[in-house]
C-alpha atoms as a PDB file:
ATOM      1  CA  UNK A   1     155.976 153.499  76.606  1.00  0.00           C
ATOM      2  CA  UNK A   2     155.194 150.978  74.337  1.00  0.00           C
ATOM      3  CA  UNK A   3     154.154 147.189  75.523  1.00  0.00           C
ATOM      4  CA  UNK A   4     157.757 145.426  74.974  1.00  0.00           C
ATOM      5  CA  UNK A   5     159.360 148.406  76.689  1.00  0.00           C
ATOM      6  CA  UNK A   6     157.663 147.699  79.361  1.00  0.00           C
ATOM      7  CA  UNK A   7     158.069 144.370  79.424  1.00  0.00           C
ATOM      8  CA  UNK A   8     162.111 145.135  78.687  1.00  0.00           C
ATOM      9  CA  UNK A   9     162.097 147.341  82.195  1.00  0.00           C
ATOM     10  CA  UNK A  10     159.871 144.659  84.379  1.00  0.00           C
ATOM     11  CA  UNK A  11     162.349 141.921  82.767  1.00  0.00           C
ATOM     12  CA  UNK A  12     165.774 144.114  83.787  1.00  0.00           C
ATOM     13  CA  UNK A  13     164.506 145.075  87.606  1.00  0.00           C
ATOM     14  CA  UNK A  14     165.826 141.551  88.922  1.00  0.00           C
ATOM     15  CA  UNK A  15     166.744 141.656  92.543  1.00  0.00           C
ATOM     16  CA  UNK A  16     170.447 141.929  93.309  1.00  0.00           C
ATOM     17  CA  UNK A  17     172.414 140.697  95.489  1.00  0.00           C
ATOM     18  CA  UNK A  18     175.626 142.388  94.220  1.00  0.00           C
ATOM     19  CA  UNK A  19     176.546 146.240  94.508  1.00  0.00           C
ATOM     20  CA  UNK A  20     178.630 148.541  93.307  1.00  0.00           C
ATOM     21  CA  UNK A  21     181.378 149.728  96.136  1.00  0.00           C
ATOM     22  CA  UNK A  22     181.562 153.360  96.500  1.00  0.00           C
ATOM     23  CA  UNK A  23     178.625 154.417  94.824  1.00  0.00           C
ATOM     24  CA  UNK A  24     175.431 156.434  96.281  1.00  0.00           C
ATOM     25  CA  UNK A  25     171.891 156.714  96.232  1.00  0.00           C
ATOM     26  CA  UNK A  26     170.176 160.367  97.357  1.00  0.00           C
ATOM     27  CA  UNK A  27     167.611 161.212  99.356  1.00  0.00           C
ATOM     28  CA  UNK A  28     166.399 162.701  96.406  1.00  0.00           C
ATOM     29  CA  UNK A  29     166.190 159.525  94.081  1.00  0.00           C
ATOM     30  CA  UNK A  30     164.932 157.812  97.334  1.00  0.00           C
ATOM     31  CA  UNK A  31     161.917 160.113  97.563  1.00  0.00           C
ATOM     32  CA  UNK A  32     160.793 160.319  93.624  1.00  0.00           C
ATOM     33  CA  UNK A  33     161.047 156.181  93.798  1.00  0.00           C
ATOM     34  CA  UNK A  34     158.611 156.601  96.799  1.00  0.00           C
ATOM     35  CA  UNK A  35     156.259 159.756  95.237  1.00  0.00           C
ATOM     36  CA  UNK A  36     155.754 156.748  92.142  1.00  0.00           C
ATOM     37  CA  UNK A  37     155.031 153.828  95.236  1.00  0.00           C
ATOM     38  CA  UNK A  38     152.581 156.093  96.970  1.00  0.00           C
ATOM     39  CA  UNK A  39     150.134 156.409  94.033  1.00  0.00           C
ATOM     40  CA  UNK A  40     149.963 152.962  93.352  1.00  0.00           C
ATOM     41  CA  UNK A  41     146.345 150.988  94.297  1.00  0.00           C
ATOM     42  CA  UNK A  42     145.644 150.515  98.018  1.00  0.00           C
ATOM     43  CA  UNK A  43     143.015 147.967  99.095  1.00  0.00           C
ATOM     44  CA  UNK A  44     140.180 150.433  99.803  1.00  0.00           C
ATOM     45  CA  UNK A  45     142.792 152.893  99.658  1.00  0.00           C
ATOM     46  CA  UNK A  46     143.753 153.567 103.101  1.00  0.00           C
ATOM     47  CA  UNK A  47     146.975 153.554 102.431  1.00  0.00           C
ATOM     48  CA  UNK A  48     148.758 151.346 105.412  1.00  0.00           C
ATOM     49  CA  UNK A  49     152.138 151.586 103.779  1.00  0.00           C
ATOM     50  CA  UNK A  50     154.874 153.510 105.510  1.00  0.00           C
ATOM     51  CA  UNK A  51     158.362 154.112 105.051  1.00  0.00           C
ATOM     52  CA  UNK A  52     161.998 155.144 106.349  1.00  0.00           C
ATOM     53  CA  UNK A  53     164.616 155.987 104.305  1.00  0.00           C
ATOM     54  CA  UNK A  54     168.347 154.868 105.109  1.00  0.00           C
ATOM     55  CA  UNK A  55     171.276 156.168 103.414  1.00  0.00           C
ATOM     56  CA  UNK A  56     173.614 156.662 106.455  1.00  0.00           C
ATOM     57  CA  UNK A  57     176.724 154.120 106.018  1.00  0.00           C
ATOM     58  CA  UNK A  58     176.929 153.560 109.323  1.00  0.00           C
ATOM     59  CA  UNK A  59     172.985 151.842 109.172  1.00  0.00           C
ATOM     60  CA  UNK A  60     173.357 150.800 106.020  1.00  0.00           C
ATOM     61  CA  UNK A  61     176.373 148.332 106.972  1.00  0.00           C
ATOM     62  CA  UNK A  62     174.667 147.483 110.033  1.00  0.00           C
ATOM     63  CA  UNK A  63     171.732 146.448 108.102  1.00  0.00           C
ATOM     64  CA  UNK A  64     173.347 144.970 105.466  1.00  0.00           C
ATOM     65  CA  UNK A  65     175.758 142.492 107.263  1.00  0.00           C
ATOM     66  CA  UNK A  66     172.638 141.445 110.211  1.00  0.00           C
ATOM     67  CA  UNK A  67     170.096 140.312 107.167  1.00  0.00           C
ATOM     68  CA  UNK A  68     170.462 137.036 105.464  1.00  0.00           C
ATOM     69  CA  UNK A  69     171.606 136.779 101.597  1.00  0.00           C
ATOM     70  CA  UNK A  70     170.156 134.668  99.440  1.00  0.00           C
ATOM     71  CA  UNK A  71     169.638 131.982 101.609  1.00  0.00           C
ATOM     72  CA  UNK A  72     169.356 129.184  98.428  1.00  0.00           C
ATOM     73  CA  UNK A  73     172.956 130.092  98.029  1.00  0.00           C
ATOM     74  CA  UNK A  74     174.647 128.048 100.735  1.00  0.00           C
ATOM     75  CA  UNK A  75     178.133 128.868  99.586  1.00  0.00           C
ATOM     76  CA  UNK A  76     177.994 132.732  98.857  1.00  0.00           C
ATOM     77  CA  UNK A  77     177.660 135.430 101.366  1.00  0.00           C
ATOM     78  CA  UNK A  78     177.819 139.439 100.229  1.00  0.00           C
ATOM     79  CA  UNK A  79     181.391 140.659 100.747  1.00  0.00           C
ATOM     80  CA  UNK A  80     181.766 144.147 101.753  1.00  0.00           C
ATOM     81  CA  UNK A  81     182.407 145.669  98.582  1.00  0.00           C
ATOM     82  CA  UNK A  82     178.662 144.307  97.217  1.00  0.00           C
ATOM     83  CA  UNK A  83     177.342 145.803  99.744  1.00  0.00           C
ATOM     84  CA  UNK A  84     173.864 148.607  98.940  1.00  0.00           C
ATOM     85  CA  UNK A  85     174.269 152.064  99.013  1.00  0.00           C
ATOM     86  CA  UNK A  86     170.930 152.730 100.979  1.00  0.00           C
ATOM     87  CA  UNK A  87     167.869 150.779 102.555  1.00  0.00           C
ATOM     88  CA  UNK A  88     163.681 151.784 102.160  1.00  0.00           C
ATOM     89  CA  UNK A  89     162.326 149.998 104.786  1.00  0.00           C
ATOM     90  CA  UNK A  90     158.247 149.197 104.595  1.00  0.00           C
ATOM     91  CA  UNK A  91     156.237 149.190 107.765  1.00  0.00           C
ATOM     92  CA  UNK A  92     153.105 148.544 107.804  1.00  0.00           C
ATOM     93  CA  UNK A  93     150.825 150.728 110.155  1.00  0.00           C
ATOM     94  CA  UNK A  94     148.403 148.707 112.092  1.00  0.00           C
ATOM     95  CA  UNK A  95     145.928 151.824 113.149  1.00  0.00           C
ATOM     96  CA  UNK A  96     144.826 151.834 109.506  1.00  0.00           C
ATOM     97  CA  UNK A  97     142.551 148.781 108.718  1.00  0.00           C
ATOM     98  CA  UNK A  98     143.652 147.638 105.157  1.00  0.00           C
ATOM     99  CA  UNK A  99     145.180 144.725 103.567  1.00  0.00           C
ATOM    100  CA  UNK A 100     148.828 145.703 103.645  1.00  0.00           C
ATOM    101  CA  UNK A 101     149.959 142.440 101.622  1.00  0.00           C
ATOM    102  CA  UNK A 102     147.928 143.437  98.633  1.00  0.00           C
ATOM    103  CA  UNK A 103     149.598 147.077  99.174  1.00  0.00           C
ATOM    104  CA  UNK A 104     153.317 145.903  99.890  1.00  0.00           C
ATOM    105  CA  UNK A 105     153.119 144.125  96.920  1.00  0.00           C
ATOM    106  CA  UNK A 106     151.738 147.040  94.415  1.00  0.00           C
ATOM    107  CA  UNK A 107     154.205 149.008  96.594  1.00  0.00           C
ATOM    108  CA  UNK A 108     157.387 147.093  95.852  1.00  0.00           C
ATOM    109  CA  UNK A 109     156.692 146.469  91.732  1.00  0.00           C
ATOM    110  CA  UNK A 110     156.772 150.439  91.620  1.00  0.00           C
ATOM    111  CA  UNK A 111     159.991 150.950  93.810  1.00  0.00           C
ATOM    112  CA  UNK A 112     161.582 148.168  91.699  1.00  0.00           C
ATOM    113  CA  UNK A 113     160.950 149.746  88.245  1.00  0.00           C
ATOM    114  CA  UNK A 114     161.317 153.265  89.325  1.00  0.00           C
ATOM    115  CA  UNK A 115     164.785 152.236  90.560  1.00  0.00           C
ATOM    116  CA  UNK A 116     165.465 150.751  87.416  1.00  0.00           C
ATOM    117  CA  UNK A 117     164.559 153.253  85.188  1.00  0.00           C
ATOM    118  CA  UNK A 118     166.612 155.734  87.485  1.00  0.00           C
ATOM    119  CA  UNK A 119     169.475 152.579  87.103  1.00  0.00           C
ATOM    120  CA  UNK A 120     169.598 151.372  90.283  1.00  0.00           C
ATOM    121  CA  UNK A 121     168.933 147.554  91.068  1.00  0.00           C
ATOM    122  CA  UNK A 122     167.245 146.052  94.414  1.00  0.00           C
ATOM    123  CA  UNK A 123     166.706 143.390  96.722  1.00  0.00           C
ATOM    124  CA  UNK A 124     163.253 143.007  98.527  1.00  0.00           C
ATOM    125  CA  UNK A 125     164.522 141.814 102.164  1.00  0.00           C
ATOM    126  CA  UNK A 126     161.925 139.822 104.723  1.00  0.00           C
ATOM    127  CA  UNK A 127     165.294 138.673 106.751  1.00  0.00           C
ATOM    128  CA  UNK A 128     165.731 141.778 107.509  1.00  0.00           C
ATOM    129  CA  UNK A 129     166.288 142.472 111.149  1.00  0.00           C
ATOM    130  CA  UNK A 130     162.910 143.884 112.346  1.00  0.00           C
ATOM    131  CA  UNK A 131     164.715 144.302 115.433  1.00  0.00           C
ATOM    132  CA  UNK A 132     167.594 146.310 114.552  1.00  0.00           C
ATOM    133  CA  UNK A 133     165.405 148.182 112.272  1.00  0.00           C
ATOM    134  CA  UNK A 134     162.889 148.993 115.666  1.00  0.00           C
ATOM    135  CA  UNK A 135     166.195 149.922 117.751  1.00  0.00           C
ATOM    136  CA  UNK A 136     168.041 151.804 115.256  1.00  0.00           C
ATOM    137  CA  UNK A 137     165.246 153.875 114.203  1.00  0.00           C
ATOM    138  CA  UNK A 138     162.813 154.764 116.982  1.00  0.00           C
ATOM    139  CA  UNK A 139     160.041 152.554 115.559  1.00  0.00           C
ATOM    140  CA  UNK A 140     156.738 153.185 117.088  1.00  0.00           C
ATOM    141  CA  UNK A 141     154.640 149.627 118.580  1.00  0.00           C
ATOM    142  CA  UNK A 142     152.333 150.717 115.933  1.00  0.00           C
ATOM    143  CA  UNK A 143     154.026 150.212 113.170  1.00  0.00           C
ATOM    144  CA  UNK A 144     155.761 146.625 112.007  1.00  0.00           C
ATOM    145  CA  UNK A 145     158.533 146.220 109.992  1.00  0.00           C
ATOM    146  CA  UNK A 146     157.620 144.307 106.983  1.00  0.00           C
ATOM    147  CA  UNK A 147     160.473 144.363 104.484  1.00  0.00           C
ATOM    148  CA  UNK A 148     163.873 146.178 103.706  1.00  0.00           C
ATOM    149  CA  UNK A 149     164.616 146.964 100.452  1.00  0.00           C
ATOM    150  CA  UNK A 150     168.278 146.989  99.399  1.00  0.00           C
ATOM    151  CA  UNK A 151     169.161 150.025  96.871  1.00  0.00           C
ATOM    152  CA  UNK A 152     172.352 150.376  94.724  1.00  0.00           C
ATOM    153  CA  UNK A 153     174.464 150.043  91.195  1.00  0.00           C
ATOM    154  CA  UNK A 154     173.706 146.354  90.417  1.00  0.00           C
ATOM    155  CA  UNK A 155     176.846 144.853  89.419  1.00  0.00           C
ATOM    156  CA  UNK A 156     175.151 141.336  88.771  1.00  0.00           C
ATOM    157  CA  UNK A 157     174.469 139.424  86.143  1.00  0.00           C
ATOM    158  CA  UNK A 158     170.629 138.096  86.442  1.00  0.00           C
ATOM    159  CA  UNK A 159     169.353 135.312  84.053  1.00  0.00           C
ATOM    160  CA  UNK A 160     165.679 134.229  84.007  1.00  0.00           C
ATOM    161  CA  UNK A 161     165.334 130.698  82.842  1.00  0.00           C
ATOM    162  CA  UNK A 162     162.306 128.182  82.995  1.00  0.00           C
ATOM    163  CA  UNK A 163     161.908 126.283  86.288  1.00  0.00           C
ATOM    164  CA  UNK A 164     162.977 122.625  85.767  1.00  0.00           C
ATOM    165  CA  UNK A 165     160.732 119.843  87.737  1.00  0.00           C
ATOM    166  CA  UNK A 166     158.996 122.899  89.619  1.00  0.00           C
ATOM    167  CA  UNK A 167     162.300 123.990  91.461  1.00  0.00           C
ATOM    168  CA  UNK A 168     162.450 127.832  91.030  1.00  0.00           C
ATOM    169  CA  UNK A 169     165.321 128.118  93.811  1.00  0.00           C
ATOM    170  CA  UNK A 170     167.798 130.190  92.369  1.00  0.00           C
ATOM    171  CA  UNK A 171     171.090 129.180  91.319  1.00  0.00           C
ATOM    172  CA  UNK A 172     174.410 130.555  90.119  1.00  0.00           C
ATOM    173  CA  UNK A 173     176.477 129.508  87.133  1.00  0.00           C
ATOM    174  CA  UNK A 174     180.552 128.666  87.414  1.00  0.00           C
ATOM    175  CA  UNK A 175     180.862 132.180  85.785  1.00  0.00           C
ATOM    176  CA  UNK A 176     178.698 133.465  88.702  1.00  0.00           C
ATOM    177  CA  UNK A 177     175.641 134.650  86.288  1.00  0.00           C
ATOM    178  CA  UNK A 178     172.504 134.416  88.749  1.00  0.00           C
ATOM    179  CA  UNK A 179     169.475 132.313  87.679  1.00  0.00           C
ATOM    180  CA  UNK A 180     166.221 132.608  88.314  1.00  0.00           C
ATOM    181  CA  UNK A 181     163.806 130.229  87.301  1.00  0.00           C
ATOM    182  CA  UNK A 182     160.463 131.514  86.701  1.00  0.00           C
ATOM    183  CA  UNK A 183     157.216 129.333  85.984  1.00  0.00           C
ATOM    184  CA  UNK A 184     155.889 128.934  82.213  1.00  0.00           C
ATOM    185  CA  UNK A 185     153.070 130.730  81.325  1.00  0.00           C
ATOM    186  CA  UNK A 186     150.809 127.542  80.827  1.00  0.00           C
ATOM    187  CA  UNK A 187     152.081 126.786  84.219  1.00  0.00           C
ATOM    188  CA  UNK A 188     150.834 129.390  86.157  1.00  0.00           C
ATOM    189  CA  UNK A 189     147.204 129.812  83.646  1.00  0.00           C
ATOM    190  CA  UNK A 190     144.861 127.102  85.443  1.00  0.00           C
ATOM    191  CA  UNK A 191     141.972 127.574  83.184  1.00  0.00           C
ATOM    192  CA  UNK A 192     140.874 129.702  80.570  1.00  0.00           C
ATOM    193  CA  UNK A 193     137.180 129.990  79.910  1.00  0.00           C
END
């Protein structure tokens, strides 16, 4: 993979709000996406990342209709035919002393392009209900619940477009194209020495 294919992939894995109804992702597709997320760096590699895989409609819905959308879009809410086809949820395990925010992170960039290049889309999900997520799957006190992560057939159509004024909330068009506004490069480079 050359440099502007890569660049191609990181610019195409947008999160999604929007699914395709009646499609499905495998335990299968869910675990190679993971076997990629698992050998990415780990603060003094210790590795505090866990995971649970959800593909079971019954937990998928329930997940899917207690989390918040896109809370910048006051007038939208999913409908049940944009809803995922599955859920990885990340936990991180507090008997391993690491910095899981520095691993969530490296974490979640690999799940997002491995999705992609298998042609899913997904949507990283802190308002998801830790909760629910504890209840539903028999979490031990050990372990929190950091973020779910959405998995489907994107049926959206993401923009990126420079942030105006600083204001990177995201916005949709009248023809419902999603936009995200992203930072210039001279605005995020402070210095260069």
């Amino acid at each position: 993979m050359n440099y502007n294919e890569l660049k191609t992939l990181v610019q195409d894995a947008r999160t999604t709000r929007r699914f395709k109804k009646d499609s499905s992702v495998s335990f299968e597709d869910l675990r190679e996406i993971l076997d990629l997320a698992r050998i990415t760096s780990s603060a003094k590699n210790v590795q505090p990342i866990k995971y649970i895989l959800v593909t079971k409609e019954e937990d998928v819905l329930k997940l899917s209709t207690t989390a918040a959308w896109a809370a910048h879009l006051k007038e939208w809410d999913q409908s049940e035919d944009e809803r995922p086809s599955a859920f990885i949820l990340m936990l991180n395990d507090r008997m391993i002393d690491g910095f899981p925010m520095f691993d969530a992170g490296a974490s979640f960039t690999a799940i997002s392009l491995a999705a992609k290049a298998k042609g899913l889309s997904t949507c990283p999900m802190a308002s998801i209900n830790k909760e629910l997520c504890k209840e539903l799957f028999v979490i031990p006190d050990s372990f929190d619940v950091m973020i779910g992560i959405a998995l489907g057939v994107g049926v959206e159509k993401v923009e990126l477009v420079d942030a105006k004024n600083g204001d990177t909330n995201y916005y949709r068009l009248e023809d419902q194209t999603h936009c995200v506004p992203k930072r210039t490069l001279d605005q995020i480079i402070i210095g260069e020495y």
